[in-house]
C-alpha atoms as a PDB file:
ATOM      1  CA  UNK A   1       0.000   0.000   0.000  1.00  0.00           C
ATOM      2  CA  UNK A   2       1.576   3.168  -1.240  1.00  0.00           C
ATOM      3  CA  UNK A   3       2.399   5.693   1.457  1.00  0.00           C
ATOM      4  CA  UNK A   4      -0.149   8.684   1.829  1.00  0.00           C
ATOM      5  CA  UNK A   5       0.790  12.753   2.337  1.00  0.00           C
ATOM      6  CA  UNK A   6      -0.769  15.861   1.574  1.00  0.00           C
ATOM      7  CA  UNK A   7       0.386  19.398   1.572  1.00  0.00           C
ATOM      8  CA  UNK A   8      -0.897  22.740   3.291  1.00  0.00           C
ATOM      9  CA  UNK A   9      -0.163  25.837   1.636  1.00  0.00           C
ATOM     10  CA  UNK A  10       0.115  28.955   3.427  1.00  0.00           C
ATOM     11  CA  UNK A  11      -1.679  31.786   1.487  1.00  0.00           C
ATOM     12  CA  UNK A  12       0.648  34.824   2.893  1.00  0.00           C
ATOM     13  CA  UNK A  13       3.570  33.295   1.149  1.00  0.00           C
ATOM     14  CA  UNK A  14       2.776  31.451  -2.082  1.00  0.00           C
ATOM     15  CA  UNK A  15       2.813  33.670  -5.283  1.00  0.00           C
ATOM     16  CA  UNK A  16       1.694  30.717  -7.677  1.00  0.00           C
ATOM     17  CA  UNK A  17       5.073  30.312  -9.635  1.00  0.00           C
ATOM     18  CA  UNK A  18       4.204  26.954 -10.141  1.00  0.00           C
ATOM     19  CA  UNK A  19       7.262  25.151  -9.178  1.00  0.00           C
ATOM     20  CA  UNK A  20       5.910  22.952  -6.963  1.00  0.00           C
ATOM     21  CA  UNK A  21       3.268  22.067  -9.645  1.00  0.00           C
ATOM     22  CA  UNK A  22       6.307  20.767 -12.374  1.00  0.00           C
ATOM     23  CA  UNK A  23       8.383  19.281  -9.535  1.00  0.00           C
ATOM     24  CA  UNK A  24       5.838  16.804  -8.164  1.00  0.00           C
ATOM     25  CA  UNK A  25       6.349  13.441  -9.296  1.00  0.00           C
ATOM     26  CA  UNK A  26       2.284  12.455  -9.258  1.00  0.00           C
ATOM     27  CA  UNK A  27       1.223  15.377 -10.701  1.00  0.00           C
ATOM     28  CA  UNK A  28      -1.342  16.016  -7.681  1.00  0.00           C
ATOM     29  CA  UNK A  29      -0.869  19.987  -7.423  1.00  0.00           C
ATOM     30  CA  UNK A  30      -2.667  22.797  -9.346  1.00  0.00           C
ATOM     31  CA  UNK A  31      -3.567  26.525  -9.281  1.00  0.00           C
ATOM     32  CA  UNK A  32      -6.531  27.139  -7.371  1.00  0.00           C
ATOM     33  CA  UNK A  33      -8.294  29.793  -9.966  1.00  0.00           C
ATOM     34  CA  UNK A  34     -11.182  29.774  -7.833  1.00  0.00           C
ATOM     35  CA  UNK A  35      -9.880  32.053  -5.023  1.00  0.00           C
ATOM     36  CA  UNK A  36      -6.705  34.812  -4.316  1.00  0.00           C
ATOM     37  CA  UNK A  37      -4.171  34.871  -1.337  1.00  0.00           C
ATOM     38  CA  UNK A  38      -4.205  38.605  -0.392  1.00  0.00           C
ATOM     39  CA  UNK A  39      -1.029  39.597  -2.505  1.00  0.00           C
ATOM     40  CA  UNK A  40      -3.542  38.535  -5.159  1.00  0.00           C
ATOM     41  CA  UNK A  41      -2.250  35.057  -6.580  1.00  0.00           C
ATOM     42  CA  UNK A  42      -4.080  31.694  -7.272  1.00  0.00           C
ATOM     43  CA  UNK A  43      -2.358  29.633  -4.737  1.00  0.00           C
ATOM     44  CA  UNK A  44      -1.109  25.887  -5.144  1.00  0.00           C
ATOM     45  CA  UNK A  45      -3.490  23.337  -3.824  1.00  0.00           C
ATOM     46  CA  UNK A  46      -3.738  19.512  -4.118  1.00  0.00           C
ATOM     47  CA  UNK A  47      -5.871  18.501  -7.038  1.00  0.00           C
ATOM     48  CA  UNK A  48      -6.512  15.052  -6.542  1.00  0.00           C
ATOM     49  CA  UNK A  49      -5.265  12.375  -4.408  1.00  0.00           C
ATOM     50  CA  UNK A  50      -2.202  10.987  -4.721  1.00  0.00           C
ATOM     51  CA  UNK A  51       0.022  12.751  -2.706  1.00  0.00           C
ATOM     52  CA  UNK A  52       3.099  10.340  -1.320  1.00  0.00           C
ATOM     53  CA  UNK A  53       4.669  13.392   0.919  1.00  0.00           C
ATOM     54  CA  UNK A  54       7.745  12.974  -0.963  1.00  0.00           C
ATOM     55  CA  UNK A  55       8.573  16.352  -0.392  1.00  0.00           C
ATOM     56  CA  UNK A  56       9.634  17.934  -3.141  1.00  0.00           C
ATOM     57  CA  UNK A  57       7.467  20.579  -3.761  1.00  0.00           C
ATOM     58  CA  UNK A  58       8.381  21.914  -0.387  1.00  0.00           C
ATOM     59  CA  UNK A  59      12.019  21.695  -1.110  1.00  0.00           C
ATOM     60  CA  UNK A  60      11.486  23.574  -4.638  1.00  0.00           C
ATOM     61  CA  UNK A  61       9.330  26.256  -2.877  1.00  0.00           C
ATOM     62  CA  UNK A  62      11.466  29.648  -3.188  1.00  0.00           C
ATOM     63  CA  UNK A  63       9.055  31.632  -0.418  1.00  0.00           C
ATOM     64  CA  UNK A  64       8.383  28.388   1.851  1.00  0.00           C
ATOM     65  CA  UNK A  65       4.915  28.284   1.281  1.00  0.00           C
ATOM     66  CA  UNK A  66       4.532  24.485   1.346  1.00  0.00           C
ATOM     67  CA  UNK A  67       3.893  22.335   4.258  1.00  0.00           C
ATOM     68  CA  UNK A  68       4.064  18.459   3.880  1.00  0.00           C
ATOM     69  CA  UNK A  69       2.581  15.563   5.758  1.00  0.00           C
ATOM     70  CA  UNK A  70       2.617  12.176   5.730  1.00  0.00           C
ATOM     71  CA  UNK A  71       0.365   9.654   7.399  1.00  0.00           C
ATOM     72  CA  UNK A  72       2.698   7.307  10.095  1.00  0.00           C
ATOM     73  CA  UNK A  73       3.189   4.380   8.393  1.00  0.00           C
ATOM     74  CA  UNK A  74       1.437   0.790  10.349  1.00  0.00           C
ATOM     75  CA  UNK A  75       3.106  -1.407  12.482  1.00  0.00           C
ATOM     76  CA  UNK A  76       2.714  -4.923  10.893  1.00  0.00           C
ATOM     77  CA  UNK A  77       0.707  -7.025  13.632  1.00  0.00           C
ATOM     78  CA  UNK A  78       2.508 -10.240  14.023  1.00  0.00           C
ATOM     79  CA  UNK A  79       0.225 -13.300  12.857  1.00  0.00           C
ATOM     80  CA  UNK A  80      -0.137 -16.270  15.468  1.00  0.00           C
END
C-alpha cells in the first residue's frame, strides 16, 4: 500500500510560480483559480489524491509556502 501525504499551503507566502506544480512526481498539485491569497495570486493546492509526501514541492518552494505531511506508516501485527 503506497504511502499517503498531503500538503498545506500557506496563502501569505505562495505567489503561484508553479514550481511545486512541475516538480511533483504524481502530478497532484494545481492553481486554485477559484480564489486569491491577499497579494492577489491563485495559490497551489492539491488537485486530486495521490500525494506520497515525498517532499519535493516543499524543497522547490522559493518563499516556503509548502507544508508536507505524511500519514505514520502501520506497524505490521505479528500473525499467530
Amino acid at each position: 500500500m503506497p504511502v499517503k501525504g498531503w500538503i498545506e499551503v500557506n496563502d501569505l507566502y505562495c505567489k503561484g510560480c508553479e514550481l511545486c506544480i512541475t516538480a511533483c512526481p504524481v502530478d497532484v498539485i494545481q492553481l486554485d483559480y477559484s480564489r486569491l491569497t491577499p497579494k492577489g495570486y491563485h495559490p497551489a493546492m492539491l488537485k486530486s489524491d495521490g500525494c506520497t509526501g515525498c517532499g519535493i514541492c516543499a524543497v522547490i518552494c522559493p518563499d516556503a509556502a509548502i507544508t508536507v505531511y505524511r500519514e505514520p506508516k502501520k506497524a505490521k501485527v505479528p500473525t499467530a
